[in-house]
Protein backbone atom coordinates (compact mmCIF):
# COMPACT_ATOMS: atom_id res chain seq x y z
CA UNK A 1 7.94 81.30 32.83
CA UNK A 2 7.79 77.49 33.87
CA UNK A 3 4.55 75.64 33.12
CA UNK A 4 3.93 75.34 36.58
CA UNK A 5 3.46 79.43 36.87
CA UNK A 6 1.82 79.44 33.29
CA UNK A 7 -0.99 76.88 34.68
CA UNK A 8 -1.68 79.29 37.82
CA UNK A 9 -1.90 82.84 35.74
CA UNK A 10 -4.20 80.51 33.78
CA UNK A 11 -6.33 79.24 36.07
CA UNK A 12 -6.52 82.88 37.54
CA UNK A 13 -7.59 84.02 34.19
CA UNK A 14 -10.56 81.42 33.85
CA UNK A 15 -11.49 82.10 37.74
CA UNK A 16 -12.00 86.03 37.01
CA UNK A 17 -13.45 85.54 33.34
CA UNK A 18 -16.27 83.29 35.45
CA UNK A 19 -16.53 86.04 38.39
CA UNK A 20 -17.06 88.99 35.29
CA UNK A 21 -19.31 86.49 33.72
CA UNK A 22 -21.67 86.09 36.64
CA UNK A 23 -21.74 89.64 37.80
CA UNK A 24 -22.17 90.75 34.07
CA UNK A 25 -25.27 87.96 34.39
CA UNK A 26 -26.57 89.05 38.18
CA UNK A 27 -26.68 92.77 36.76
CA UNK A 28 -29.04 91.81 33.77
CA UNK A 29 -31.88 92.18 35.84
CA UNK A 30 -31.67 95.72 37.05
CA UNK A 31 -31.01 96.38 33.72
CA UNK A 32 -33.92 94.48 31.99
CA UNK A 33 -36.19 96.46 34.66
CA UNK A 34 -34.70 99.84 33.45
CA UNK A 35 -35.26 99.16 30.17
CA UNK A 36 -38.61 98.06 30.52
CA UNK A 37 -39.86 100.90 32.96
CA UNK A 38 -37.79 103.98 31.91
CA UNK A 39 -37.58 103.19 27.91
CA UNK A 40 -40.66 100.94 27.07
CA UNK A 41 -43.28 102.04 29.90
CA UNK A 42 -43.65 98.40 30.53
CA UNK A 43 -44.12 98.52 34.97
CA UNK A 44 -43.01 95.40 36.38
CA UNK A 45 -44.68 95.43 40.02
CA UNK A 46 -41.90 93.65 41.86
CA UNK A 47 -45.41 92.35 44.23
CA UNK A 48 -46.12 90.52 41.61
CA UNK A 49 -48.48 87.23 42.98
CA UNK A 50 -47.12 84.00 43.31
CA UNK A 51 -48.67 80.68 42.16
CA UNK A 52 -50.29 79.88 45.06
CA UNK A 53 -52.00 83.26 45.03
CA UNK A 54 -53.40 82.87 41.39
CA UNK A 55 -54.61 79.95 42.08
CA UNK A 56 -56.43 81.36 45.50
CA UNK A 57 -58.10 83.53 43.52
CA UNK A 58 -59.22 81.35 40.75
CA UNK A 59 -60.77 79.10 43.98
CA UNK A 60 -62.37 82.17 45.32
CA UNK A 61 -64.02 83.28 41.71
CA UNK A 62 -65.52 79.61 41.53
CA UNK A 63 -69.16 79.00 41.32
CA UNK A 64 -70.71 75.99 42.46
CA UNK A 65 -74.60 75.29 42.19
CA UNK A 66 -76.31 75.06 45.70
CA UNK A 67 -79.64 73.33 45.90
CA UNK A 68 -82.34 73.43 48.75
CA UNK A 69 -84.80 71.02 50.20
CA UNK A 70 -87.11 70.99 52.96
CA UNK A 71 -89.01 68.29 54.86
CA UNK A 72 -91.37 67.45 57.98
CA UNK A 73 -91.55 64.64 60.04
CA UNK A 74 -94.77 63.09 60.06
CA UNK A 75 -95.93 63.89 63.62
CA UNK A 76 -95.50 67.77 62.60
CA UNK A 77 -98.62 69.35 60.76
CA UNK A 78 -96.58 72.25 59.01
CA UNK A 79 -95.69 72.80 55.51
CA UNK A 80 -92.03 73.45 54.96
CA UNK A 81 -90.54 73.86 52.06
CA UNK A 82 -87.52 76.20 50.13
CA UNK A 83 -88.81 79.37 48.61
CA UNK A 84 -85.86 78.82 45.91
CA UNK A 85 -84.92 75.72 44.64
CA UNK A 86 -81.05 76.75 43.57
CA UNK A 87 -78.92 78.89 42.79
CA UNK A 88 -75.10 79.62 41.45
CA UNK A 89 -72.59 81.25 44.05
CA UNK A 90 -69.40 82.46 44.33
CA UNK A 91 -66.87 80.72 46.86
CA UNK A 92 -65.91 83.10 49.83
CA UNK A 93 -69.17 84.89 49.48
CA UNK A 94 -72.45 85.24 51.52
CA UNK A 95 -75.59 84.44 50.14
CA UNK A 96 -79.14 84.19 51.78
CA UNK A 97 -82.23 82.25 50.88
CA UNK A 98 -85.50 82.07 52.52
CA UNK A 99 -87.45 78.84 53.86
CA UNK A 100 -91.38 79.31 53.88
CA UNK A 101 -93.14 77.37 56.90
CA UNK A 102 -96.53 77.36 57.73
CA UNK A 103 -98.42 75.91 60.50
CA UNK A 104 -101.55 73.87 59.57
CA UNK A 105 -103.07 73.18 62.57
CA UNK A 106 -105.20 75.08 64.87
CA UNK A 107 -103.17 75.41 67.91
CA UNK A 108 -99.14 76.55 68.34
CA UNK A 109 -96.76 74.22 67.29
CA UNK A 110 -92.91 74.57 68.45
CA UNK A 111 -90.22 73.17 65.78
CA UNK A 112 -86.92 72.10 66.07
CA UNK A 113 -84.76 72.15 62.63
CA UNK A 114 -82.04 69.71 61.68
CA UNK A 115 -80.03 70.34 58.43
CA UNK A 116 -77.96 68.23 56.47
CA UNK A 117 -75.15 69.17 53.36
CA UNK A 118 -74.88 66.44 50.45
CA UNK A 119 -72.08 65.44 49.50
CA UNK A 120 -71.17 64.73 53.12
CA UNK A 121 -67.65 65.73 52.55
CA UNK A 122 -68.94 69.84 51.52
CA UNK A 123 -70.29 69.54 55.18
CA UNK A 124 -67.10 70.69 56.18
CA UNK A 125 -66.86 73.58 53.60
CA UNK A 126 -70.72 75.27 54.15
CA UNK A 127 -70.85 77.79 56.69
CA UNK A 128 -74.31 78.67 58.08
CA UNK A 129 -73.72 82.37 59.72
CA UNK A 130 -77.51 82.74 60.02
CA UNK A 131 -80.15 79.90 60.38
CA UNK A 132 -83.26 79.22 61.82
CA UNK A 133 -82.20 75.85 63.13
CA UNK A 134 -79.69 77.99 65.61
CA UNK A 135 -83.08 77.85 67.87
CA UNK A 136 -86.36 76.49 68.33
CA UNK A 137 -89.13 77.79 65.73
CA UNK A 138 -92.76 78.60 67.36
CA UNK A 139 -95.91 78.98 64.78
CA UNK A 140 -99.03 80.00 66.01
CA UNK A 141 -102.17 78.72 64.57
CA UNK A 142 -102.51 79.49 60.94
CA UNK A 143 -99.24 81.38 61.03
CA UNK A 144 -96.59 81.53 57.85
CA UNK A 145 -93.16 82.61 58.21
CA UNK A 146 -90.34 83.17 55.77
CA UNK A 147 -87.14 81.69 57.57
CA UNK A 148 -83.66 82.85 56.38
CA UNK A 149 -80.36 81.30 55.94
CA UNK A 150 -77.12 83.02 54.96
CA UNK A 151 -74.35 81.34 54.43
CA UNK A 152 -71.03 81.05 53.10
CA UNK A 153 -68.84 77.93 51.17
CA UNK A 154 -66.07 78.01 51.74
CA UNK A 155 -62.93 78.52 48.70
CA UNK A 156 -61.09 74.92 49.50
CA UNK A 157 -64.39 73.17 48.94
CA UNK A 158 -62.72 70.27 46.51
CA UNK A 159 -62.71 71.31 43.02
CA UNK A 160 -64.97 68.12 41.97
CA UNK A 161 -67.46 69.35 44.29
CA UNK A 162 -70.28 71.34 41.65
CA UNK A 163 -73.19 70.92 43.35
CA UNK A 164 -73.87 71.23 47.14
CA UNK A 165 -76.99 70.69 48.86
CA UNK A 166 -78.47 71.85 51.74
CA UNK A 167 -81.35 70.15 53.44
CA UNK A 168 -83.51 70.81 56.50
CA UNK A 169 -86.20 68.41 58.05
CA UNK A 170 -88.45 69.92 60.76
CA UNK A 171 -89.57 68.14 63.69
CA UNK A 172 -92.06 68.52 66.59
CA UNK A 173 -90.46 69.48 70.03
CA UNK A 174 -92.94 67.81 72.25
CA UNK A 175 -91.36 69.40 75.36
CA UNK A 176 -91.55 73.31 74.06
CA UNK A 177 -95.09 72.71 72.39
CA UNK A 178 -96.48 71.13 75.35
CA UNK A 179 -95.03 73.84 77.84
CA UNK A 180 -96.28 77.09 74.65
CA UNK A 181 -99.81 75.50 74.62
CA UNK A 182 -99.92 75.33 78.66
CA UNK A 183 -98.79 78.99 78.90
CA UNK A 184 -101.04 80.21 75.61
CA UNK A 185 -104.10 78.36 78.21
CA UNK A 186 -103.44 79.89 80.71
CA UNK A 187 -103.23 83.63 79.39
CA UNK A 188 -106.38 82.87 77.98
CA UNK A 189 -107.84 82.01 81.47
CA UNK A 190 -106.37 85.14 83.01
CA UNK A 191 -107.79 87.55 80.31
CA UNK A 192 -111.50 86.04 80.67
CA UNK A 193 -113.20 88.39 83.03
CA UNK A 194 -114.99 86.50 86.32
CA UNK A 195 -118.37 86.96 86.94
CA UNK A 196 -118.92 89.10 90.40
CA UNK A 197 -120.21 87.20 93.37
């Protein structure tokens, strides 16, 4: 045989030892599965979660503390204030807390709510689903009121992010106070009885 055919069948050789090599390799697989299910009882769910997915869920089983805080402007004579101070919750789920508000004064007062979330960068991650500063608030004279929130934080809050805080600060709505005391004075005119002629 000249070297020139010797060199071919030789390079043949090496071309189907590599092709045996990798389908003796690609077949290892199957095999290790077999093994591990059928002799060992070792199941190997082939949905088995990716990295991104462990790490979704170890962002969703986060806790963060939340802290509340209530205020009034001056020209509003309620007390307002959080009925609990903090607590620890889980990323992705709801939670509800309760404001208390009374009214100090001796005629109806109608408040407007405005809330703010520290650090300003959560703001983005806190999801109110329920809240009394959706609308305005009316108190009556002398009335108290528990006011709830529910909300949710979201799991990509950033992971330096422990503590949130949500704040409300209550103010008078001069408009909607003015027009509930004009309509409370007048139902009070209409249900005194008139003296016959």
């Amino acid at each position: 045989m000249s070297g020139k055919g010797a060199n071919t069948a030789g390079i043949g050789k090496m071309v189907l030892a590599a092709l045996a090599a990798f389908a003796f390799t690609f077949s290892l697989v199957p095999l290790y599965r077999i093994a591990c299910e059928k002799v060992f009882g070792i199941r190997l769910d082939s949905s088995a979660v990716d990295a991104g997915s462990v790490q979704g869920a170890a962002a969703e089983a986060r806790m963060v503390t939340v802290e509340f805080d209530g205020a009034v402007n001056s020209s509003l004579p309620w007390s307002f204030r959080p009925n609990q101070a903090r607590m620890r919750v889980q990323l992705g789920q709801q939670y509800e807390t309760t404001y208390y508000a009374h009214n100090n004064s001796d005629a109806p007062i109608v408040g407007s709510a405005t809330p703010s979330v520290a650090p300003a960068r959560a703001s983005g991650y806190f999801a109110k689903t329920e809240c009394f500063c959706f609308t305005a608030q009316t108190l009556h004279a002398g009335e108290t009121r528990d006011m709830p929130v529910r909300f949710i934080i979201d799991p990509a809050l950033p992971a330096d992010v422990k503590t949130v805080t949500l704040s409300y600060t209550f103010f008078k709505n001069d408009v909607l106070t003015e027009r509930e005391r004009t309509s409370a004075a007048a139902a009070t005119a209409s249900s005194v009885p008139h003296a016959a002629p």
